[in-house]
PDB file of N, CA and C in Angstrom:
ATOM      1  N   UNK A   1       9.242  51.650 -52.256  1.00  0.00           N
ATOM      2  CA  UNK A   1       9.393  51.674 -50.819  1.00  0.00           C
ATOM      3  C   UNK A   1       8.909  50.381 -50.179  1.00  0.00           C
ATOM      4  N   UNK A   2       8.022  50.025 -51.134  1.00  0.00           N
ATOM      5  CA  UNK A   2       7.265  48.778 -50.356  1.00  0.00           C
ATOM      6  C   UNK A   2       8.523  47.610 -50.084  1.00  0.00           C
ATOM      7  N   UNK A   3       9.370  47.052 -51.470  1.00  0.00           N
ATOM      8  CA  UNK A   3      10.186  46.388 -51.239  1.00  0.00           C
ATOM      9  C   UNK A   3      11.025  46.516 -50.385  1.00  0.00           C
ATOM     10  N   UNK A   4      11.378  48.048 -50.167  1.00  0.00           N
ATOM     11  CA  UNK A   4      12.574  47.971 -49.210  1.00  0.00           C
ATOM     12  C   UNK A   4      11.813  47.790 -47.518  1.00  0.00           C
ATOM     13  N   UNK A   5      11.034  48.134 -47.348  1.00  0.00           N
ATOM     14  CA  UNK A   5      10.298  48.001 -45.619  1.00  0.00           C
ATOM     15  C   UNK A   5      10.315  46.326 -45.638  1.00  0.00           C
ATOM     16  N   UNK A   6      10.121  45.299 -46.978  1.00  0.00           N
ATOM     17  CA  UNK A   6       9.564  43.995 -46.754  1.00  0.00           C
ATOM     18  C   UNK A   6      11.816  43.507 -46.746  1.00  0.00           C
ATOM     19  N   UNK A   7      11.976  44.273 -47.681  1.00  0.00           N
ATOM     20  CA  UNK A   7      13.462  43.744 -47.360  1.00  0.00           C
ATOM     21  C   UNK A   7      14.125  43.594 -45.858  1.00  0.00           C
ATOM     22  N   UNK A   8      13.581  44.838 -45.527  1.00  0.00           N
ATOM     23  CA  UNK A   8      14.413  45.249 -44.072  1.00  0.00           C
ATOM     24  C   UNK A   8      13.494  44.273 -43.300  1.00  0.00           C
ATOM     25  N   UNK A   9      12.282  43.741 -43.357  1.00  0.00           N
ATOM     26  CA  UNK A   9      11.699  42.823 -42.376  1.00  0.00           C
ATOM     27  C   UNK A   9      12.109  41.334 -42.407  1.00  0.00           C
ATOM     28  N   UNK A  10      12.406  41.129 -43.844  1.00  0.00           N
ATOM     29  CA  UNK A  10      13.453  40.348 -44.037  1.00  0.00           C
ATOM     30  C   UNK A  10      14.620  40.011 -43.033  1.00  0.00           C
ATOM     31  N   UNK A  11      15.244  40.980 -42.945  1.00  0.00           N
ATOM     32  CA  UNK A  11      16.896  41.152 -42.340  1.00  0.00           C
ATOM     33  C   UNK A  11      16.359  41.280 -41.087  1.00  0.00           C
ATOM     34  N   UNK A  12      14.871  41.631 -40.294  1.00  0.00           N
ATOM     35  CA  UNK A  12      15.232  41.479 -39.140  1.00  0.00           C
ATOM     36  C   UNK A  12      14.997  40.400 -38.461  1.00  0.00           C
ATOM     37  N   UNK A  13      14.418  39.951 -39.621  1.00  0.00           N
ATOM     38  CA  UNK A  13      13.595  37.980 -39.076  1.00  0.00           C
ATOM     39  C   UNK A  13      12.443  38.152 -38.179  1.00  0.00           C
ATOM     40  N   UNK A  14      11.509  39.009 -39.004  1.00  0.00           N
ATOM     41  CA  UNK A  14      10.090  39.209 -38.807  1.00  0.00           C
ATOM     42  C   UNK A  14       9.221  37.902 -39.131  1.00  0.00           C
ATOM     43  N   UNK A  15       9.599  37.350 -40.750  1.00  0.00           N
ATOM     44  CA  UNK A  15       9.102  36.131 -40.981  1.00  0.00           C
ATOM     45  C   UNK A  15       8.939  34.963 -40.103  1.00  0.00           C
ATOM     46  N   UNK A  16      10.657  34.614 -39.507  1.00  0.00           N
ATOM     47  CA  UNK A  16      11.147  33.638 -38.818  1.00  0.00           C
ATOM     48  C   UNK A  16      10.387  33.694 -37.457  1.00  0.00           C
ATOM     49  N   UNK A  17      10.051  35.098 -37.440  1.00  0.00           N
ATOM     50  CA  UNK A  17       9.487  35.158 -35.898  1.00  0.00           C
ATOM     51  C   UNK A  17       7.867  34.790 -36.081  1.00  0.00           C
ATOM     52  N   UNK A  18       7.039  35.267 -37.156  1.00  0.00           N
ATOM     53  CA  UNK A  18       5.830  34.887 -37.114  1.00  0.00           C
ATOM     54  C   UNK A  18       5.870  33.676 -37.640  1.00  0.00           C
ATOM     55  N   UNK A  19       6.952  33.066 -38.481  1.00  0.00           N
ATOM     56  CA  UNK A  19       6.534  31.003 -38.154  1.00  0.00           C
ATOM     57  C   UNK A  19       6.983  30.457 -37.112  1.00  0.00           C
ATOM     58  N   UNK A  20       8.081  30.947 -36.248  1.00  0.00           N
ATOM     59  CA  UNK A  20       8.100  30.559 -34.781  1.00  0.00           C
ATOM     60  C   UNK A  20       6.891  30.511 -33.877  1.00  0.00           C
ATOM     61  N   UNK A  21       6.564  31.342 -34.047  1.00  0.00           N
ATOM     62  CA  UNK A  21       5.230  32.334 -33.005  1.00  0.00           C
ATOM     63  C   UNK A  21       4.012  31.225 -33.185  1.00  0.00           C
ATOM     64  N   UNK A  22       3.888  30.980 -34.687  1.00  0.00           N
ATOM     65  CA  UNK A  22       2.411  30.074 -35.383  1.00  0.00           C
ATOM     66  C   UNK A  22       2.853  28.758 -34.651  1.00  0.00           C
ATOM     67  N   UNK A  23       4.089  28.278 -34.718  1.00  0.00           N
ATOM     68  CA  UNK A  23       4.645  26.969 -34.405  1.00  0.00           C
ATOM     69  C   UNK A  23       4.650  27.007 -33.067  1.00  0.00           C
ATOM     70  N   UNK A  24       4.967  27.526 -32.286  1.00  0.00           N
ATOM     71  CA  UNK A  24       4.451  27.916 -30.936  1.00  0.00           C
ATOM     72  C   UNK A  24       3.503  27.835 -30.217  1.00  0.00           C
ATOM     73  N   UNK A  25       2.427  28.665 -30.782  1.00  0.00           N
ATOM     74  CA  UNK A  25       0.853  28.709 -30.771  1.00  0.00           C
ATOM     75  C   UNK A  25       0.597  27.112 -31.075  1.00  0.00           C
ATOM     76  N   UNK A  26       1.098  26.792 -32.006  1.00  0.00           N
ATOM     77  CA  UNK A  26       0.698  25.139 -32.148  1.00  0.00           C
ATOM     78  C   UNK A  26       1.116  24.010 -31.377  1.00  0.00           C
ATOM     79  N   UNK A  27       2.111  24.429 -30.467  1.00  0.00           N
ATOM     80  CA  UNK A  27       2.487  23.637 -29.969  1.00  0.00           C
ATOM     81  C   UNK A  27       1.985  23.862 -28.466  1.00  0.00           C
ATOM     82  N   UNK A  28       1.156  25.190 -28.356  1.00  0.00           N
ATOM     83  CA  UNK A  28       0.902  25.561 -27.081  1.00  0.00           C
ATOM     84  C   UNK A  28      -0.403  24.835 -26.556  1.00  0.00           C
ATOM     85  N   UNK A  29      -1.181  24.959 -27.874  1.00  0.00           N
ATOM     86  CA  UNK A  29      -2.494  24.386 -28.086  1.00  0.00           C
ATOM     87  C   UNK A  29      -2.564  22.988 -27.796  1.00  0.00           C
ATOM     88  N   UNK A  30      -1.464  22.045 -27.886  1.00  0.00           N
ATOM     89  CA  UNK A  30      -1.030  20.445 -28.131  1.00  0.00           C
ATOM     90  C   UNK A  30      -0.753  20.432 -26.558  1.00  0.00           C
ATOM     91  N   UNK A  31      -0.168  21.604 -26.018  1.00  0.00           N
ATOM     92  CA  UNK A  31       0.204  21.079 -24.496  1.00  0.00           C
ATOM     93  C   UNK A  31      -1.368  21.382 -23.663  1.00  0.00           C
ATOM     94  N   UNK A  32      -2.034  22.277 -24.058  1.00  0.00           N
ATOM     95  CA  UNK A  32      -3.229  23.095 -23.036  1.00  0.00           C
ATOM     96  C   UNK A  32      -4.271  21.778 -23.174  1.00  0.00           C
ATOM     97  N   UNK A  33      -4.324  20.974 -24.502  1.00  0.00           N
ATOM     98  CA  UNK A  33      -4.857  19.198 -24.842  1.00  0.00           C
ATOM     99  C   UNK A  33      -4.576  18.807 -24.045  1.00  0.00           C
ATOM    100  N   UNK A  34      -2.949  18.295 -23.808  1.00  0.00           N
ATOM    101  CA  UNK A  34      -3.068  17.580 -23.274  1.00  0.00           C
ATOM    102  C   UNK A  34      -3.466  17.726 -21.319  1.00  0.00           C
ATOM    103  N   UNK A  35      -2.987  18.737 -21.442  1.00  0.00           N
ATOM    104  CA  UNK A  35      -3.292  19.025 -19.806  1.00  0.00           C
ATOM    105  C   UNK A  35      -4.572  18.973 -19.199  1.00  0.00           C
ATOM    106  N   UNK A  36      -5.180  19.427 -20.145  1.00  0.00           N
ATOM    107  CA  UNK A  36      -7.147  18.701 -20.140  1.00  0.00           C
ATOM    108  C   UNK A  36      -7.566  17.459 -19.970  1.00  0.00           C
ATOM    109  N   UNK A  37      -6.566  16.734 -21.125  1.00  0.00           N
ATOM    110  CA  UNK A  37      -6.671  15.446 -21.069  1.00  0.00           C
ATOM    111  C   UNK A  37      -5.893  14.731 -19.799  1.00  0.00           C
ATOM    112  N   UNK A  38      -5.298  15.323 -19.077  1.00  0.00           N
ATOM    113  CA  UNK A  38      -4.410  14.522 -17.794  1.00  0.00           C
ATOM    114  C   UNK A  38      -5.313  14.683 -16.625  1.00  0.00           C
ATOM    115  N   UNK A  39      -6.069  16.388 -16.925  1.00  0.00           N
ATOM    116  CA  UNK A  39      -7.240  16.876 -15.817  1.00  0.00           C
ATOM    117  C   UNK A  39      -8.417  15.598 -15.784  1.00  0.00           C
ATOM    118  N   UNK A  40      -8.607  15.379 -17.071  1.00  0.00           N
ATOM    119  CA  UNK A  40      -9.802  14.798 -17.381  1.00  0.00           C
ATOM    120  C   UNK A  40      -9.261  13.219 -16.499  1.00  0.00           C
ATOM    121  N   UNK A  41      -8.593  12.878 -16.870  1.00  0.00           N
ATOM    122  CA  UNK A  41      -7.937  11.804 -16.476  1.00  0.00           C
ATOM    123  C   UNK A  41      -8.370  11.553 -14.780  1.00  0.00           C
ATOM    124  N   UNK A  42      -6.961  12.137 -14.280  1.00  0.00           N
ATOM    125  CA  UNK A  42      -7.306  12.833 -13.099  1.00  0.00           C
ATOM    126  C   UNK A  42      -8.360  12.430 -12.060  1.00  0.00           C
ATOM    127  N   UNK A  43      -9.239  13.323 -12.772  1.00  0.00           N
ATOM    128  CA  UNK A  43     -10.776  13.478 -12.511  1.00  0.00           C
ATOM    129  C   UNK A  43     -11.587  12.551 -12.072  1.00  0.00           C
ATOM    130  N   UNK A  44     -10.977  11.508 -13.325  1.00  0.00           N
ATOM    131  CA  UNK A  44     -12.005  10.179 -13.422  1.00  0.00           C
ATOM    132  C   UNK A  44     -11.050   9.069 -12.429  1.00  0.00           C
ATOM    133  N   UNK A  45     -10.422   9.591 -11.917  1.00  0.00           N
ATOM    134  CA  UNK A  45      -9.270   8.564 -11.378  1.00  0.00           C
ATOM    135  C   UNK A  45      -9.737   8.680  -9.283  1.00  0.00           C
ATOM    136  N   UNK A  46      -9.715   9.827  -9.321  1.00  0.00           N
ATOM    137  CA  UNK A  46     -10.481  10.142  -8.124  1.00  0.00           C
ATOM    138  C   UNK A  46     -11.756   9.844  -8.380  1.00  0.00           C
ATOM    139  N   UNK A  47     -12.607  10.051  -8.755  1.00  0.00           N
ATOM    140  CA  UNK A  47     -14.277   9.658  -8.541  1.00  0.00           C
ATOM    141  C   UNK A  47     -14.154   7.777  -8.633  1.00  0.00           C
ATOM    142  N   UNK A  48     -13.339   7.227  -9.103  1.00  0.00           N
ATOM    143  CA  UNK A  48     -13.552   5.663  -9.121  1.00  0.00           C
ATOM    144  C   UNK A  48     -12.913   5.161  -7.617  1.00  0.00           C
ATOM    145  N   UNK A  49     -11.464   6.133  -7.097  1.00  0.00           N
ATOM    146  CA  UNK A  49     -10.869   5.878  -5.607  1.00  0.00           C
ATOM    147  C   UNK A  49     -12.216   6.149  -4.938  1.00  0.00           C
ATOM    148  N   UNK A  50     -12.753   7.615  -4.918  1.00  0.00           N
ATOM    149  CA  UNK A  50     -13.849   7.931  -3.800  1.00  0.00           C
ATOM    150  C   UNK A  50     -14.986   7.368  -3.852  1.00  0.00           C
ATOM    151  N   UNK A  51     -15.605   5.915  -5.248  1.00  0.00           N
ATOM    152  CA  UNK A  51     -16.276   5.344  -5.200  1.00  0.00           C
ATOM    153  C   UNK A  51     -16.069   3.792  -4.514  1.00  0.00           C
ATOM    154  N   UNK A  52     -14.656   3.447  -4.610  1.00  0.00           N
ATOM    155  CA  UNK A  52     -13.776   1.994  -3.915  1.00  0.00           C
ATOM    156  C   UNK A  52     -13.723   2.191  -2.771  1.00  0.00           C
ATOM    157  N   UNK A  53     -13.350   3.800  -2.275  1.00  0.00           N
ATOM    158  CA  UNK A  53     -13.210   3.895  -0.644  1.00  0.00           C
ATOM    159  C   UNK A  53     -14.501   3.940   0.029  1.00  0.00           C
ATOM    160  N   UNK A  54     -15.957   4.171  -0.926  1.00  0.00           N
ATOM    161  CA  UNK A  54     -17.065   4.182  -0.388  1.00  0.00           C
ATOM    162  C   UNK A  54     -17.630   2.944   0.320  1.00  0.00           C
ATOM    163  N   UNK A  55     -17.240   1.838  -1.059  1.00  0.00           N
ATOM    164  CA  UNK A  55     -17.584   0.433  -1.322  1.00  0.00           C
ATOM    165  C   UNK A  55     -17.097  -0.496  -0.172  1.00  0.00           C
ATOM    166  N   UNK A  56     -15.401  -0.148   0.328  1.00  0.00           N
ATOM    167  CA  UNK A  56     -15.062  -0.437   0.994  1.00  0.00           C
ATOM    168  C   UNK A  56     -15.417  -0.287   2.385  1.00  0.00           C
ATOM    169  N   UNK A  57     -15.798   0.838   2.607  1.00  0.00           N
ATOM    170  CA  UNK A  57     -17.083   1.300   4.147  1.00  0.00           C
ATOM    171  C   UNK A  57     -17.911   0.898   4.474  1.00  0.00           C
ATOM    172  N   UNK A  58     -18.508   0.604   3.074  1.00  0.00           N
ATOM    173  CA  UNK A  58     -20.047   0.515   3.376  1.00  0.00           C
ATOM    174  C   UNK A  58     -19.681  -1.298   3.570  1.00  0.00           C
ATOM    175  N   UNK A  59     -19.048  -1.784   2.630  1.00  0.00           N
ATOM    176  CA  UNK A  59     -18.392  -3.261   3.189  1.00  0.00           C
ATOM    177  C   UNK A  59     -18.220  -3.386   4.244  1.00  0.00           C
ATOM    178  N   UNK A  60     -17.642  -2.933   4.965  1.00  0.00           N
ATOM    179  CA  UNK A  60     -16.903  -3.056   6.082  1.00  0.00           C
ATOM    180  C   UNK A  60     -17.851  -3.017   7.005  1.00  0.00           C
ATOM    181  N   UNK A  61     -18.783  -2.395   7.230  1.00  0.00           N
ATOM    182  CA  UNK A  61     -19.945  -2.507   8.195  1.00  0.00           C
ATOM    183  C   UNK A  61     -20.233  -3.705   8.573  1.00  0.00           C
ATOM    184  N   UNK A  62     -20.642  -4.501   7.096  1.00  0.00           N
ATOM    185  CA  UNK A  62     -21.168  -5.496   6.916  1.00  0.00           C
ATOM    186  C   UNK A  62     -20.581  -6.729   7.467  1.00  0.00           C
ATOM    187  N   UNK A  63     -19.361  -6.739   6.957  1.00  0.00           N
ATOM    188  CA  UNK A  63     -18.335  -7.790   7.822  1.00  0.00           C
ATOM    189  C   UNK A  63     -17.757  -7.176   8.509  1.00  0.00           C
ATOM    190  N   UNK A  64     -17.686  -6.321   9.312  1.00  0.00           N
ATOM    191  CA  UNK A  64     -16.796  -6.538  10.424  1.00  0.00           C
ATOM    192  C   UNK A  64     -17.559  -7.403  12.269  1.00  0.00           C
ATOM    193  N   UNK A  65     -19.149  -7.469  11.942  1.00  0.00           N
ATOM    194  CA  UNK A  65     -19.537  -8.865  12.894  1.00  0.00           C
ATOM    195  C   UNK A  65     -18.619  -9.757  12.727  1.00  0.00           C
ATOM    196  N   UNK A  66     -18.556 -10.469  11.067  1.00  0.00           N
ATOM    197  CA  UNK A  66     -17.703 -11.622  10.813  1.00  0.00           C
ATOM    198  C   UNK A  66     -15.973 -11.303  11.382  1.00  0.00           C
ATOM    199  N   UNK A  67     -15.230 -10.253  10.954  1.00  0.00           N
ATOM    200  CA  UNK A  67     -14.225 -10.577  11.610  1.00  0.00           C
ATOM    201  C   UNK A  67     -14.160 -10.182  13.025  1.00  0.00           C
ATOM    202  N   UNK A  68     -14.909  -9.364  13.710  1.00  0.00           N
ATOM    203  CA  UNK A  68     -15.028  -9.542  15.171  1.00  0.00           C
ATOM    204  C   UNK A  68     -15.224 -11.272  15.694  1.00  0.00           C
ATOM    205  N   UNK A  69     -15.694 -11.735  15.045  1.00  0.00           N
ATOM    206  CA  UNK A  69     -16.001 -13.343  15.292  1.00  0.00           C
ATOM    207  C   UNK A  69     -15.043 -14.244  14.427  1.00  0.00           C
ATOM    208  N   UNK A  70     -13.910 -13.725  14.002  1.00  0.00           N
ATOM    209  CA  UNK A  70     -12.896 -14.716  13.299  1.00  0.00           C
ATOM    210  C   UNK A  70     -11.655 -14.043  14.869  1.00  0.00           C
ATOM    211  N   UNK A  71     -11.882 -12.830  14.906  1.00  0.00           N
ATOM    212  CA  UNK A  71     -10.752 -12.376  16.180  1.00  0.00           C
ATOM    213  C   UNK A  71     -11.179 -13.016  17.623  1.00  0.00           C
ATOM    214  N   UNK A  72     -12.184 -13.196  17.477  1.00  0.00           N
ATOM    215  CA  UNK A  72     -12.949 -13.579  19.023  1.00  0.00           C
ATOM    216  C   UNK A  72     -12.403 -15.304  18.902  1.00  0.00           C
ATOM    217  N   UNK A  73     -12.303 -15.877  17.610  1.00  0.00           N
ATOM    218  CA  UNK A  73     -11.938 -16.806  17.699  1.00  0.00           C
ATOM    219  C   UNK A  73     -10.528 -17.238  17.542  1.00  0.00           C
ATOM    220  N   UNK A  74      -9.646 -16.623  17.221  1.00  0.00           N
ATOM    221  CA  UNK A  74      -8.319 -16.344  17.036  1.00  0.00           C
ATOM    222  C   UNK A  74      -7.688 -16.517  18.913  1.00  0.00           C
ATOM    223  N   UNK A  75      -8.332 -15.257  19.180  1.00  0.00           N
ATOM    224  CA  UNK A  75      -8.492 -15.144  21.080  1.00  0.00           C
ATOM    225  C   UNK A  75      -8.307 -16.789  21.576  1.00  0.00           C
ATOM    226  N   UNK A  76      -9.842 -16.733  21.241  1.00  0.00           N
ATOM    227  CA  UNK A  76     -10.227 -18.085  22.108  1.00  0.00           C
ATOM    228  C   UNK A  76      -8.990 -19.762  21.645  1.00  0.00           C
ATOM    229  N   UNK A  77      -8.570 -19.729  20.620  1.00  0.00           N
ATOM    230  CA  UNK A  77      -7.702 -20.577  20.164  1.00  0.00           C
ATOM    231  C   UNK A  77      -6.069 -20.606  20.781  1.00  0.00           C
ATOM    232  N   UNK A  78      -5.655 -18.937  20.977  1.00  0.00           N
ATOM    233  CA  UNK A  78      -4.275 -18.523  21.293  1.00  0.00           C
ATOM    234  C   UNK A  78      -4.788 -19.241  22.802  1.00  0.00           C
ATOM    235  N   UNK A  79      -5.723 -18.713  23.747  1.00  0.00           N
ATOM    236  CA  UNK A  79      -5.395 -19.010  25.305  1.00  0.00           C
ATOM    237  C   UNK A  79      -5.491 -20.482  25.230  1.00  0.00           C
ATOM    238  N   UNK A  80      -6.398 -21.441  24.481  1.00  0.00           N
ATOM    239  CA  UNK A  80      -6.401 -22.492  24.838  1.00  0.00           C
ATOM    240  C   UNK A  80      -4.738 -23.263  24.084  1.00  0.00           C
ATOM    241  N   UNK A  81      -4.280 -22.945  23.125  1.00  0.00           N
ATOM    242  CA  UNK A  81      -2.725 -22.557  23.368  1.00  0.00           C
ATOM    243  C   UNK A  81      -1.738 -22.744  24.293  1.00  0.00           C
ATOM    244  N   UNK A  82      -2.206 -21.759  25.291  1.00  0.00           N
ATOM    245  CA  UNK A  82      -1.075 -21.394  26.081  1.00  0.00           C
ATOM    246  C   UNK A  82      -1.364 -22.239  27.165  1.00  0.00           C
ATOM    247  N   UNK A  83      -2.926 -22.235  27.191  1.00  0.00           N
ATOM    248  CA  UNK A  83      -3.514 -23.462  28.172  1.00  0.00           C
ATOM    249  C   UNK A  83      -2.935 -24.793  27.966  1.00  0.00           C
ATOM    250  N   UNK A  84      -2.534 -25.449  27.271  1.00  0.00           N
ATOM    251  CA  UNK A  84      -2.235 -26.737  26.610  1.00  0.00           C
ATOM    252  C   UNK A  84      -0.367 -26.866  26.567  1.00  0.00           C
ATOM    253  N   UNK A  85       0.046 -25.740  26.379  1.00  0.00           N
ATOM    254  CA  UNK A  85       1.394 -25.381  26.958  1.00  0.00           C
ATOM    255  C   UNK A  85       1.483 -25.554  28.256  1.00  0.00           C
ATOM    256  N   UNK A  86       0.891 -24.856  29.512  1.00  0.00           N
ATOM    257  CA  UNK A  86       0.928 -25.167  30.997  1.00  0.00           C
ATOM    258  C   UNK A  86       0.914 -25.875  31.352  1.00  0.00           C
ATOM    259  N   UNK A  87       0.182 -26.968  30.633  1.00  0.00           N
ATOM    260  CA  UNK A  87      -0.261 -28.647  31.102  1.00  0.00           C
ATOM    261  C   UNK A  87       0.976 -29.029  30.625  1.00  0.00           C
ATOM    262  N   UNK A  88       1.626 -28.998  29.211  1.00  0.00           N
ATOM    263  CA  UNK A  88       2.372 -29.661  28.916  1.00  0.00           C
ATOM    264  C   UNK A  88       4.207 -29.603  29.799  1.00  0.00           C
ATOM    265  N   UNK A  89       3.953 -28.256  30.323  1.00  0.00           N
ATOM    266  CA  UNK A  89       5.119 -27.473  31.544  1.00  0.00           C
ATOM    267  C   UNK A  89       5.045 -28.510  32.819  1.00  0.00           C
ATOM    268  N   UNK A  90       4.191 -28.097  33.162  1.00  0.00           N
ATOM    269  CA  UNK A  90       3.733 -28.937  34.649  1.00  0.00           C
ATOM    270  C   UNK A  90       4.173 -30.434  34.406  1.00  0.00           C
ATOM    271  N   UNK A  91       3.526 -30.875  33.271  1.00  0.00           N
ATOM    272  CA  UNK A  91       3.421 -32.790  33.411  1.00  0.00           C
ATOM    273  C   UNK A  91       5.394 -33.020  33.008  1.00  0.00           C
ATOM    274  N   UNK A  92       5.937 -32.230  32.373  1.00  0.00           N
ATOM    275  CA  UNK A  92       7.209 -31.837  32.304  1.00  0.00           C
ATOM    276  C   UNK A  92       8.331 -32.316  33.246  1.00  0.00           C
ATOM    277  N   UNK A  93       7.530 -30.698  34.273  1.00  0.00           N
ATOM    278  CA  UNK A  93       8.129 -30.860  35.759  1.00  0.00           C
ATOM    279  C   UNK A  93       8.123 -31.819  36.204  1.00  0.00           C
ATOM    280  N   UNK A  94       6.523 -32.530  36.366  1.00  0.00           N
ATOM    281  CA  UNK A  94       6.581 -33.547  37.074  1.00  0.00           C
ATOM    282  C   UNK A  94       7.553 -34.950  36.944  1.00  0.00           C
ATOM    283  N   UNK A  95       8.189 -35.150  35.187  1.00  0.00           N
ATOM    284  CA  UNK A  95       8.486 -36.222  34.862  1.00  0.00           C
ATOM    285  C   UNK A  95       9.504 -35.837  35.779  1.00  0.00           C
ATOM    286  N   UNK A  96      10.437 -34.178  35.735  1.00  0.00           N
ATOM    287  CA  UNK A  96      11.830 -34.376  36.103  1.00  0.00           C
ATOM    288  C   UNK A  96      11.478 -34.689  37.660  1.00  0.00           C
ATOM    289  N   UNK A  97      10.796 -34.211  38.089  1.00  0.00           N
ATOM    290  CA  UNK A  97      11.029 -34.091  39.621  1.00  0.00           C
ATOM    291  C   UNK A  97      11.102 -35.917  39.783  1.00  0.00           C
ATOM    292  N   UNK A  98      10.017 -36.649  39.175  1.00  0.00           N
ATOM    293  CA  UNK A  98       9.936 -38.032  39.730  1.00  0.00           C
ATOM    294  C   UNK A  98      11.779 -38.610  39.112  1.00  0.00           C
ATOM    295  N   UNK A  99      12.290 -38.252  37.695  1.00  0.00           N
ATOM    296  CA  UNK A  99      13.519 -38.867  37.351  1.00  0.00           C
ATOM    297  C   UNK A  99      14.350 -38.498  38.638  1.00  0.00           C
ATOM    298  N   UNK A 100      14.668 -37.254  39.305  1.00  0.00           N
ATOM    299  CA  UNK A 100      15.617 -36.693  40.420  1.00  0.00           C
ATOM    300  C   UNK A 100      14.854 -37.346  41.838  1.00  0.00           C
ATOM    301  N   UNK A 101      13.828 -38.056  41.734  1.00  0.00           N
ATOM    302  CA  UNK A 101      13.194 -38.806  42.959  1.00  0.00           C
ATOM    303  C   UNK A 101      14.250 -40.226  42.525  1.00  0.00           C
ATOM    304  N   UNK A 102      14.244 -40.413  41.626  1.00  0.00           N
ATOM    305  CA  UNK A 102      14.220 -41.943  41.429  1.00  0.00           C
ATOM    306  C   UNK A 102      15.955 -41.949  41.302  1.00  0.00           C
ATOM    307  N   UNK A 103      16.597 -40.647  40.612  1.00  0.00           N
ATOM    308  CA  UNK A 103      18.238 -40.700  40.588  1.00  0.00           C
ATOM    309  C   UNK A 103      18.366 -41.006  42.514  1.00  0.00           C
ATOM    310  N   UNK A 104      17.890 -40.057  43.038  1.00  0.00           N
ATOM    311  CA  UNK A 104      18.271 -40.082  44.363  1.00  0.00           C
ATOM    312  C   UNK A 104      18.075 -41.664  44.989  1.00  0.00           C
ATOM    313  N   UNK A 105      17.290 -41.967  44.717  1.00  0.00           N
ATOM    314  CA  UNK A 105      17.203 -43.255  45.635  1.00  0.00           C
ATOM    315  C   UNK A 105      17.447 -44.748  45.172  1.00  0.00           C
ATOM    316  N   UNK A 106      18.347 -44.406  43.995  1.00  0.00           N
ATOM    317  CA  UNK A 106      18.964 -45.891  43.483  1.00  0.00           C
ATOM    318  C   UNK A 106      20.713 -44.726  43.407  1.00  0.00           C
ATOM    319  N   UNK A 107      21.567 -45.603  44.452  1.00  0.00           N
ATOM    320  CA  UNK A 107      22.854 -44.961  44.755  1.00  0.00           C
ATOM    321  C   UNK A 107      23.359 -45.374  43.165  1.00  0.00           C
ATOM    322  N   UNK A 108      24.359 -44.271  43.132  1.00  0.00           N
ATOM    323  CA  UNK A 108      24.680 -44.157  41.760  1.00  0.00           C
ATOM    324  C   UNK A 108      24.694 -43.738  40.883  1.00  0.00           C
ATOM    325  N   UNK A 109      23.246 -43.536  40.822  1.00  0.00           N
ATOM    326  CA  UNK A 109      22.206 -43.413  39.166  1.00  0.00           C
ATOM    327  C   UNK A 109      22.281 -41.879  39.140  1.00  0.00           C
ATOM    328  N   UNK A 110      22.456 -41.739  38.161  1.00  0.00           N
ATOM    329  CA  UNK A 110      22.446 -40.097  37.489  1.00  0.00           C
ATOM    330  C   UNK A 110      23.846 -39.276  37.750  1.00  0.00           C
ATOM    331  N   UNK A 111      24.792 -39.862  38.481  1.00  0.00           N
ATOM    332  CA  UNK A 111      25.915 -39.396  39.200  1.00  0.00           C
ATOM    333  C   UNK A 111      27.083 -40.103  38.258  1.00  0.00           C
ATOM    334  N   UNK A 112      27.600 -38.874  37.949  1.00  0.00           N
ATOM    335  CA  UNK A 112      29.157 -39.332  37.266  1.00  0.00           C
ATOM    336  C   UNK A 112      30.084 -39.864  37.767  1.00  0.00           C
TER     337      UNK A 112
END
């Protein structure tokens, strides 16, 4: 009887199913690794960001006098800028206004 119950387990692919099952299990074990290992990963990937974003704060305290005083000077550079533009507008004007002084009063000049 024994042979025939191991025959018929045979034919139903009892075997095939418990080296599937083992191969399975082994391969289940290889994924639950690695997923530990991606956690672990992970893990260590955030604690080094939430230690850079610390670094970066606590930096930032420190210099931001200095770039308040690179912007304060940025400021102060743009108006004197625009200051140095106005002068250069005006003394401008002035050349044309004196050329349209001077077309006007030599007959002729500037006139097609």
């Amino acid at each position: 009887m024994a042979s025939i119950k191991g025959y018929f387990r045979r034919l139903r692919g009892d075997q095939v199913v418990s080296t599937e099952a083992a191969a399975l299990s082994g391969e289940l074990a290889e994924l639950r690794q690695t997923v530990l290992n991606i956690n672990h990963v992970v893990t260590e990937l955030q604690a080094t960001v939430m230690e850079l974003n610390h670094d970066v704060r606590s930096g930032a305290d420190r210099s931001l006098p200095l770039f308040i005083g690179y912007a304060e000077r940025l400021r102060l550079d743009a108006d004197t800028a625009i200051g140095a533009t106005q002068v250069i507008e005006r003394q401008l004007a002035l050349v044309e206004q004196r050329l349209g002084e001077q077309a006007e009063g030599v007959p002729g000049a500037g006139r097609a």
